[in-house]
C-alpha atoms as a PDB file:
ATOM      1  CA  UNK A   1      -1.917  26.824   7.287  1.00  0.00           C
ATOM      2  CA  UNK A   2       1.539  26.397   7.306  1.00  0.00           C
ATOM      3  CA  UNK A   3       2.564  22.658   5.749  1.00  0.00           C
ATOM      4  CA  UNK A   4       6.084  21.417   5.844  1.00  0.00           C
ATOM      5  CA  UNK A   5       7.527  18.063   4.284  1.00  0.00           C
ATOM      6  CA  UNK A   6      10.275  15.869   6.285  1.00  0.00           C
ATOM      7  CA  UNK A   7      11.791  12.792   7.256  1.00  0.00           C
ATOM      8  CA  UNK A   8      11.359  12.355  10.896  1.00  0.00           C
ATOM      9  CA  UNK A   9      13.190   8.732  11.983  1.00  0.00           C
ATOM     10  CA  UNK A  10      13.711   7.955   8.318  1.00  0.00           C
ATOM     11  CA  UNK A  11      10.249   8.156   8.137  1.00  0.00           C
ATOM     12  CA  UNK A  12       8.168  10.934   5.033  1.00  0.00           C
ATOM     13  CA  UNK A  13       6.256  13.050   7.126  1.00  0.00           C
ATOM     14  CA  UNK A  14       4.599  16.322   6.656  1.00  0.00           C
ATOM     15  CA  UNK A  15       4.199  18.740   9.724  1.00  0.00           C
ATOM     16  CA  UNK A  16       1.021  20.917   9.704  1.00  0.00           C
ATOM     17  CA  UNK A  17       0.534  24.194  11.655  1.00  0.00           C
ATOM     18  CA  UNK A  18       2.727  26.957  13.506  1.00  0.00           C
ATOM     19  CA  UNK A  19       5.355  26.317  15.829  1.00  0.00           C
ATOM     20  CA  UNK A  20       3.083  24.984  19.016  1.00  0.00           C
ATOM     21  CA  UNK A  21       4.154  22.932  21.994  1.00  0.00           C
ATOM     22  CA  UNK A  22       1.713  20.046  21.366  1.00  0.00           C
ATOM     23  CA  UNK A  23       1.453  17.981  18.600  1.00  0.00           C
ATOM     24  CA  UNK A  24      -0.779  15.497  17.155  1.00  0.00           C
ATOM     25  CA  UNK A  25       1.100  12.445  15.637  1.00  0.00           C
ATOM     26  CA  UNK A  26      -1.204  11.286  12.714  1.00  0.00           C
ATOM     27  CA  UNK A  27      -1.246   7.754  11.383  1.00  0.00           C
ATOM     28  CA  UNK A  28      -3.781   6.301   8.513  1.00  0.00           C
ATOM     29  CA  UNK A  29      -5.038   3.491   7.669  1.00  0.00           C
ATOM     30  CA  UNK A  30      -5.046   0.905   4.105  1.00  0.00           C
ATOM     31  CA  UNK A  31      -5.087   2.543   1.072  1.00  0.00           C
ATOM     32  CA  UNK A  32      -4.382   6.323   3.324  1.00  0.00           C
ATOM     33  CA  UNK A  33      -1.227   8.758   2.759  1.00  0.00           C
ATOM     34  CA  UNK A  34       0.160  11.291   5.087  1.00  0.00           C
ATOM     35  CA  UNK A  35      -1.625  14.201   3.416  1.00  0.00           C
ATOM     36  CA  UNK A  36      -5.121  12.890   4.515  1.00  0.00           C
ATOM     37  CA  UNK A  37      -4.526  14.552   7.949  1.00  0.00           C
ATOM     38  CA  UNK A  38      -5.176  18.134   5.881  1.00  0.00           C
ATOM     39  CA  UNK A  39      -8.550  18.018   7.144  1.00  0.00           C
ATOM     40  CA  UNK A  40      -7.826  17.490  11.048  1.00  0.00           C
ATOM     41  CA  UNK A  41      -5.228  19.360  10.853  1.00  0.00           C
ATOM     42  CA  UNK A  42      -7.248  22.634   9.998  1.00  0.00           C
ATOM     43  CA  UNK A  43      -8.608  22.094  12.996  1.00  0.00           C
ATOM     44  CA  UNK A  44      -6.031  20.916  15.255  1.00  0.00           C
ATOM     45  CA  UNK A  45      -3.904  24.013  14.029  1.00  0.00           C
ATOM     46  CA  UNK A  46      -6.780  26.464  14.885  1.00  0.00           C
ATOM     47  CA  UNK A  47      -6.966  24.867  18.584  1.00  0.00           C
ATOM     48  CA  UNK A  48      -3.176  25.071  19.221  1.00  0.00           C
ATOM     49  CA  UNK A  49      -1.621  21.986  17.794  1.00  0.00           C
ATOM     50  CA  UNK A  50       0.641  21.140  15.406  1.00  0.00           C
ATOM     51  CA  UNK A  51      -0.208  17.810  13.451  1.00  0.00           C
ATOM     52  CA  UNK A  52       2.312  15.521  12.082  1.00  0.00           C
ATOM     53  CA  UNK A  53       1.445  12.788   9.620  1.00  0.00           C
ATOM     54  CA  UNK A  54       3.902   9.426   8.500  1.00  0.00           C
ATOM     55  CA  UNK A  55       3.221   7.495   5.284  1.00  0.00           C
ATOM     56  CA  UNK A  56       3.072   3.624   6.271  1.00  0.00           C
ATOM     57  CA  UNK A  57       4.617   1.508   4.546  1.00  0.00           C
ATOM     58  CA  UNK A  58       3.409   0.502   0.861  1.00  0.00           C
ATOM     59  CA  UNK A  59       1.648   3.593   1.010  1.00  0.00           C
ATOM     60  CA  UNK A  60       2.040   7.235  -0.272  1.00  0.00           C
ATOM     61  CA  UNK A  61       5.657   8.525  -1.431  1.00  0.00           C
ATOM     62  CA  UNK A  62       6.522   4.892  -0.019  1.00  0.00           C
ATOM     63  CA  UNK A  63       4.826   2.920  -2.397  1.00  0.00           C
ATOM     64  CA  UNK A  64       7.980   1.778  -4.482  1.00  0.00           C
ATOM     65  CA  UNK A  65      10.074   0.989  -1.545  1.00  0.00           C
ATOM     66  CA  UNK A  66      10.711  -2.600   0.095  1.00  0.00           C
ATOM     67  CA  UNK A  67       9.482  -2.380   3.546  1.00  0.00           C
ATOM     68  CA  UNK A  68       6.028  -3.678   3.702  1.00  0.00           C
ATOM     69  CA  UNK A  69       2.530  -2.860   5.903  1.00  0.00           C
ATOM     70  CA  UNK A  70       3.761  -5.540   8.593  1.00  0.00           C
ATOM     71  CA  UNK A  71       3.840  -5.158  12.226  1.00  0.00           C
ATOM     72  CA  UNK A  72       7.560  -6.509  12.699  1.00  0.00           C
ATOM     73  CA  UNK A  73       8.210  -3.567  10.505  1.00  0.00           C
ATOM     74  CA  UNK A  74       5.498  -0.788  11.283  1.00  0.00           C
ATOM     75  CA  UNK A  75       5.582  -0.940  14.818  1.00  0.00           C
ATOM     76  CA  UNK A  76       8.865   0.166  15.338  1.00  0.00           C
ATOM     77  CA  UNK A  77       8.683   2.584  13.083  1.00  0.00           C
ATOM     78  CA  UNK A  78       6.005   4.035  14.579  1.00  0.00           C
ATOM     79  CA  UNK A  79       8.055   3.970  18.487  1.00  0.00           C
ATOM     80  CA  UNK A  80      11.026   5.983  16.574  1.00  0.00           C
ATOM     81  CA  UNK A  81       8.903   8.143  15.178  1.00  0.00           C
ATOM     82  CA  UNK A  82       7.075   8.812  18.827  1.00  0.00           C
ATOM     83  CA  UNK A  83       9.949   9.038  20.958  1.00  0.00           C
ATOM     84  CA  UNK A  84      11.738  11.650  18.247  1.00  0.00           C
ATOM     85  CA  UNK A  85       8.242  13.330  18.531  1.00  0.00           C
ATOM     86  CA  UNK A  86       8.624  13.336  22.148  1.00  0.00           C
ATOM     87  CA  UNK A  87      12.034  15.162  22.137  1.00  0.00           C
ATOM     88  CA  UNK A  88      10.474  17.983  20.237  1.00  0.00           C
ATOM     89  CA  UNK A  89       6.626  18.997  21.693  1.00  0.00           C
ATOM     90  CA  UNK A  90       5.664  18.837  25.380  1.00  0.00           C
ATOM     91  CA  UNK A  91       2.357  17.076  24.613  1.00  0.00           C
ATOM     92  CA  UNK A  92       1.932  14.519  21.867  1.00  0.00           C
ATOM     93  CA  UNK A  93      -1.618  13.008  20.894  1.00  0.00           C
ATOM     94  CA  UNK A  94      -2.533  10.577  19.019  1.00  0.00           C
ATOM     95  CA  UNK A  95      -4.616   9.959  16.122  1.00  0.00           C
ATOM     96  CA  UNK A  96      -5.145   6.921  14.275  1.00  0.00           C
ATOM     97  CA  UNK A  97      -7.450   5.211  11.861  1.00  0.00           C
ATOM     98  CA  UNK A  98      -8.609   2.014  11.220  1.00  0.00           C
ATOM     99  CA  UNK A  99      -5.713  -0.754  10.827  1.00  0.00           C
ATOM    100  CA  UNK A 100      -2.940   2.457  11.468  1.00  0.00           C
ATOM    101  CA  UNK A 101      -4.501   2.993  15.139  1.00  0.00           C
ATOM    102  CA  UNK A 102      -3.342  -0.737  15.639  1.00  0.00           C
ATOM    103  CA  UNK A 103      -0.240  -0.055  14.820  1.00  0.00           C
ATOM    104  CA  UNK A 104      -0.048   2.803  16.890  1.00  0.00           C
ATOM    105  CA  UNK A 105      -1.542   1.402  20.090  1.00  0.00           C
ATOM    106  CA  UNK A 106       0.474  -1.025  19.996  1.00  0.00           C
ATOM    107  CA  UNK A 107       3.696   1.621  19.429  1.00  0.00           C
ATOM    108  CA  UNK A 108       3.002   4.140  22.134  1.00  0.00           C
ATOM    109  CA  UNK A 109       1.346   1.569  24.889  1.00  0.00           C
ATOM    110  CA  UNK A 110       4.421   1.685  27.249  1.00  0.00           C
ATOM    111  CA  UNK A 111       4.566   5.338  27.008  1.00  0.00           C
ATOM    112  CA  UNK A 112       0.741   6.707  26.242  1.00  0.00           C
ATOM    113  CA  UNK A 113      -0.158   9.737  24.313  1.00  0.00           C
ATOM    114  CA  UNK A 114      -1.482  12.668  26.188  1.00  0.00           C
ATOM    115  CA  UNK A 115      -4.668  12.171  24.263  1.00  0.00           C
ATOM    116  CA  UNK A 116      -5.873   9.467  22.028  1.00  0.00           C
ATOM    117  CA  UNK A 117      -8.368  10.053  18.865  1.00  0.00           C
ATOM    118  CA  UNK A 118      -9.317   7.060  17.034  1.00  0.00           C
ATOM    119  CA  UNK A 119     -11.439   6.624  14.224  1.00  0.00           C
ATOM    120  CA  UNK A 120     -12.560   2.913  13.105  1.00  0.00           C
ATOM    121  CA  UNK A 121      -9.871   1.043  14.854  1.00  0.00           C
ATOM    122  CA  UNK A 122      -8.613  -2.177  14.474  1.00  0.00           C
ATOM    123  CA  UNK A 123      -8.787  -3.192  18.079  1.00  0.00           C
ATOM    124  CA  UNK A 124      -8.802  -7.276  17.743  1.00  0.00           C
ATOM    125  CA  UNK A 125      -6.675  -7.939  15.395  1.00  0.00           C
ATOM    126  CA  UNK A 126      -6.417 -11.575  16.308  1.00  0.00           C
ATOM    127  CA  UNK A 127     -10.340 -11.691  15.694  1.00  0.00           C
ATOM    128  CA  UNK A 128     -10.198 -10.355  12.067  1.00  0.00           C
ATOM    129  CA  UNK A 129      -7.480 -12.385  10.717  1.00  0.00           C
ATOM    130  CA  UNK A 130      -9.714 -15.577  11.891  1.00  0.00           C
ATOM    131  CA  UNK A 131     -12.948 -14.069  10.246  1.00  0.00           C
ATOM    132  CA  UNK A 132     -11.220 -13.762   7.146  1.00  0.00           C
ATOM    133  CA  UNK A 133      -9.709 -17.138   7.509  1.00  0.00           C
ATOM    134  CA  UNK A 134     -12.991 -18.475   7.862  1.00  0.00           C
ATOM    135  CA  UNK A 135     -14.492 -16.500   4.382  1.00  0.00           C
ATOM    136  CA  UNK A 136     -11.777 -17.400   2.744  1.00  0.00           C
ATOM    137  CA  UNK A 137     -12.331 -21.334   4.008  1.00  0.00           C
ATOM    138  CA  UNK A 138      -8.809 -21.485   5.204  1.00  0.00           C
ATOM    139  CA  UNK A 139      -7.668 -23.402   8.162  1.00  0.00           C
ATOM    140  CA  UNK A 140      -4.724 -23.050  10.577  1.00  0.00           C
ATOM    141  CA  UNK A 141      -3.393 -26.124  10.120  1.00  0.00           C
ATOM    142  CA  UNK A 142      -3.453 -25.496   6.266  1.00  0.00           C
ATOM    143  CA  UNK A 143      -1.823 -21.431   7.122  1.00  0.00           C
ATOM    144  CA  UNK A 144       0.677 -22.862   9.227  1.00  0.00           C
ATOM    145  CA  UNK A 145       1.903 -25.321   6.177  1.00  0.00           C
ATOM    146  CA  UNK A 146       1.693 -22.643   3.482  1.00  0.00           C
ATOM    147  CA  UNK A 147       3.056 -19.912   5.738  1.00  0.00           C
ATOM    148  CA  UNK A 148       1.106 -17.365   3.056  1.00  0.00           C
ATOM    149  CA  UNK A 149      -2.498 -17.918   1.104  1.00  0.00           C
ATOM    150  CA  UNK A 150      -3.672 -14.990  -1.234  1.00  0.00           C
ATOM    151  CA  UNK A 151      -6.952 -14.314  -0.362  1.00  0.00           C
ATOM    152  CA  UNK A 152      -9.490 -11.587  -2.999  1.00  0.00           C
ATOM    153  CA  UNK A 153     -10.576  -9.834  -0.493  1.00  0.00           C
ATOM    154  CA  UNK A 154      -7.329  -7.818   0.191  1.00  0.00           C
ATOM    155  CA  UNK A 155      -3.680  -8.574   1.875  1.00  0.00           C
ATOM    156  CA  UNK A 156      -2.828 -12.183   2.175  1.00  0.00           C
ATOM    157  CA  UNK A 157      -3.262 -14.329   4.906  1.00  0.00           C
ATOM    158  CA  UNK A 158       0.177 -15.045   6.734  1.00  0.00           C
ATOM    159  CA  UNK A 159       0.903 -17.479   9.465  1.00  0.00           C
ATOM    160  CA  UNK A 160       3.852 -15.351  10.841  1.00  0.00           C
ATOM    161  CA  UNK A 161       1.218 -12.351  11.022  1.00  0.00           C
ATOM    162  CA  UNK A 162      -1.236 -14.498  12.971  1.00  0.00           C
ATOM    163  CA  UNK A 163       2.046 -15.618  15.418  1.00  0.00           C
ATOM    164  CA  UNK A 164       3.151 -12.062  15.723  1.00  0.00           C
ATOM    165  CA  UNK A 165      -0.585 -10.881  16.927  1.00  0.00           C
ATOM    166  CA  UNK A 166      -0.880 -13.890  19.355  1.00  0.00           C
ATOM    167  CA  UNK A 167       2.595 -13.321  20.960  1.00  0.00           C
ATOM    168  CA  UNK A 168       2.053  -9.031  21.042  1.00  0.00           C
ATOM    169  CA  UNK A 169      -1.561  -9.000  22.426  1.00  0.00           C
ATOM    170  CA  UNK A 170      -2.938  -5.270  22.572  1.00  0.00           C
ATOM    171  CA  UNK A 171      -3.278  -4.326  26.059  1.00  0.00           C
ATOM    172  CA  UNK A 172      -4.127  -0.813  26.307  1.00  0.00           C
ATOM    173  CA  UNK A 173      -5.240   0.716  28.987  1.00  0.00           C
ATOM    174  CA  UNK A 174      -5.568   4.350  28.892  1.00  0.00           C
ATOM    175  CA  UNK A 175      -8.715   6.002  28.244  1.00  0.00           C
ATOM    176  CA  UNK A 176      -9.409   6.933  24.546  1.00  0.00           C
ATOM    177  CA  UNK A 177     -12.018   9.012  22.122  1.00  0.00           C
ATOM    178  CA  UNK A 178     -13.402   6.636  19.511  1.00  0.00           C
ATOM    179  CA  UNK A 179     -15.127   6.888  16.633  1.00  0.00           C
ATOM    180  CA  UNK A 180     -17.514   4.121  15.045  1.00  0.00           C
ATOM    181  CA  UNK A 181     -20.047   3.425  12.306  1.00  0.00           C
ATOM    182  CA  UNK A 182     -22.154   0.817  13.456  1.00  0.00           C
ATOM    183  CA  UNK A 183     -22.104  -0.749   9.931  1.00  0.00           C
ATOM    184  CA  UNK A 184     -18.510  -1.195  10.178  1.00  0.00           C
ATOM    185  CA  UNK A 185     -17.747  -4.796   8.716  1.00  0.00           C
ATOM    186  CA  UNK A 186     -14.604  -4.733   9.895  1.00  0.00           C
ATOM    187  CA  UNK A 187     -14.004  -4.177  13.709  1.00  0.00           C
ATOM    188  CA  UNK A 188     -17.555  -5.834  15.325  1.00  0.00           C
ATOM    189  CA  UNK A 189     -19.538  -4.481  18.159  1.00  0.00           C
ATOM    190  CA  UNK A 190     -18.471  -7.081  20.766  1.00  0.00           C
ATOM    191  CA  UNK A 191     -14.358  -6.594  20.204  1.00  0.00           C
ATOM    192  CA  UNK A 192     -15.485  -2.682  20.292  1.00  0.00           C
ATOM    193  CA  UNK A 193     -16.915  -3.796  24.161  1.00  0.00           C
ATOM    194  CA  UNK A 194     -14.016  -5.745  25.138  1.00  0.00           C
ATOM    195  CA  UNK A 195     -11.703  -2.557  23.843  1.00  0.00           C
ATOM    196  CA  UNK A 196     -14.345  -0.281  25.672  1.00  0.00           C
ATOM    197  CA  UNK A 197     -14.112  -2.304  29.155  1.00  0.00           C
ATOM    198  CA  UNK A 198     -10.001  -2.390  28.917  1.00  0.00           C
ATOM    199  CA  UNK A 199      -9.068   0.655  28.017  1.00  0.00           C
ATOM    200  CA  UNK A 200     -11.962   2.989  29.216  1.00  0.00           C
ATOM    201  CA  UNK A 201     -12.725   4.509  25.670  1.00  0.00           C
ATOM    202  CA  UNK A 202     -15.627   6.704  25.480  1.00  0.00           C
ATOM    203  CA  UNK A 203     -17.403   5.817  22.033  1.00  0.00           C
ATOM    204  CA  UNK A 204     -19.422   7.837  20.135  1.00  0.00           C
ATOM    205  CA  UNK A 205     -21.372   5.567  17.463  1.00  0.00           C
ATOM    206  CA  UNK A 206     -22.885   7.040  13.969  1.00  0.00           C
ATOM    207  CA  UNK A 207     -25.627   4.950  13.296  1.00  0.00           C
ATOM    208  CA  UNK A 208     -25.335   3.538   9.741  1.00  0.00           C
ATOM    209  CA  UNK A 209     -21.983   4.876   9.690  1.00  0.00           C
ATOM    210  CA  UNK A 210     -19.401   2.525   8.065  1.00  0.00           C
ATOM    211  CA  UNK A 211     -15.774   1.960   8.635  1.00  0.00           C
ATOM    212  CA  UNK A 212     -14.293   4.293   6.314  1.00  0.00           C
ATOM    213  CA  UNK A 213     -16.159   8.152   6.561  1.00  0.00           C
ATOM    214  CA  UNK A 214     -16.141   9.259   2.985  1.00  0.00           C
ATOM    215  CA  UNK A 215     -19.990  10.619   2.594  1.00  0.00           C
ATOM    216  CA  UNK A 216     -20.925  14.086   2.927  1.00  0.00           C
ATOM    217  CA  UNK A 217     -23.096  12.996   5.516  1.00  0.00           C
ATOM    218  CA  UNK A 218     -20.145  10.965   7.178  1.00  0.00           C
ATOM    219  CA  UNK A 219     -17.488  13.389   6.916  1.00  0.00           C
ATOM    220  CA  UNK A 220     -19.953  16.421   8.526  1.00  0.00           C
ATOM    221  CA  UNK A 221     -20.109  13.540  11.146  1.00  0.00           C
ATOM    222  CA  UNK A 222     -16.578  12.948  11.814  1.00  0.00           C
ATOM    223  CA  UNK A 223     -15.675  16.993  11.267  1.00  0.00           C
ATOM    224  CA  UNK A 224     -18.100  17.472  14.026  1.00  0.00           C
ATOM    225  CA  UNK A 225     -16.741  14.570  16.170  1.00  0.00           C
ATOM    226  CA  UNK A 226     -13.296  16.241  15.650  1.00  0.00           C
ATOM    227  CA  UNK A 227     -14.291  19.679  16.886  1.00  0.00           C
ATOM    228  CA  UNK A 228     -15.336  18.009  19.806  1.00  0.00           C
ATOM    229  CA  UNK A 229     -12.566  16.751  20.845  1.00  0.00           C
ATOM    230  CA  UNK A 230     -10.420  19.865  20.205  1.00  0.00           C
END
């Protein structure tokens, strides 16, 4: 499979497959790098597509550099990235995991992908930060004064993150492919419904399965999912 490295918007990419008139545009989630789409890719590339993959910010070959995994950042990133995508290929799809199909929903809703894959997704983002507010036994009132509180469980909390999600509410409404593990802790099975009822998405749910797929088990579940939908 032919694999080429690139900047595409400023952005590190790497470009998967033969020259094709469709192309997937690939975008990860925490603690992901561009060369995770290897696997779809193998499959994409046998079914006619070409599949390009970004590293987010913080992550990957971009780990050293100053921009950081926020949505006043990522987000457009992510639109320059689609509409250079969309001067190139005739079709572009979409496929996005966990906290990167956020982003990427939220980059390509005025314009919609031809298709949209997405595996774990963040869909309420508004709903998580709270839930972690609430482990964490912060309040808003106590967010709002601090502007950030470091939290153990991961990124810190930030009162201009919670703003930013409350003034860009996702409103998507183009049917989608999803993929979730009922065990996931992270998007819950009623913001999954509301997502399902606005946008359409057909779900396919892997019992037991959790939010990231890294089992054998898991992965022969998503691999399968994948072929599916190519």
């Amino acid at each position: 499979m032919k694999k080429q490295e690139l900047k595409i918007a400023g952005v590190p990419a790497v470009l998967y497959g033969e020259r094709s008139r469709r192309a997937y545009l690939y975008v990860h989630g925490i603690n992901g790098c561009k060369e995770e789409a290897e696997s779809f890719a193998t499959r994409a590339c046998k079914a006619g597509w070409q599949v390009l993959s970004v590293d987010l910010p913080e992550h990957g070959s971009r780990r050293t550099e100053p921009e950081k995994l926020l949505p006043w950042v990522v987000v457009p990133e992510l639109q320059q990235v689609y509409a250079r995508m969309k001067q190139v290929w005739a079709r572009v799809a979409l496929y996005g995991v966990s906290i990167g199909a956020w982003f990427a929903l939220h980059a390509t809703r005025n314009d919609p992908p031809c298709r949209v894959l997405l595996v774990s997704p963040v869909v309420d983002m508004e709903a998580l930060i709270l839930r972690r507010m609430q482990q964490a036994g912060v309040t808003e009132v106590q967010l709002q004064a601090a502007g950030e509180i470091a939290v153990p469980d991961g990124q810190d909390l930030s009162w201009r993150y919670l703003c930013w999600v409350r003034e860009n509410p996702l409103c998507w409404k183009t049917p989608v492919q999803l993929l979730y593990g009922s065990a996931d802790p992270i998007t819950t099975p009623g913001e999954l419904e509301r997502f399902r009822q606005q946008s359409g998405a057909r779900l396919t749910i892997f019992e037991g399965g959790e939010h990231w797929f890294h089992t054998d088990l898991q992965l022969a579940v998503l691999h399968s999912w994948e072929d599916a939908q190519l």
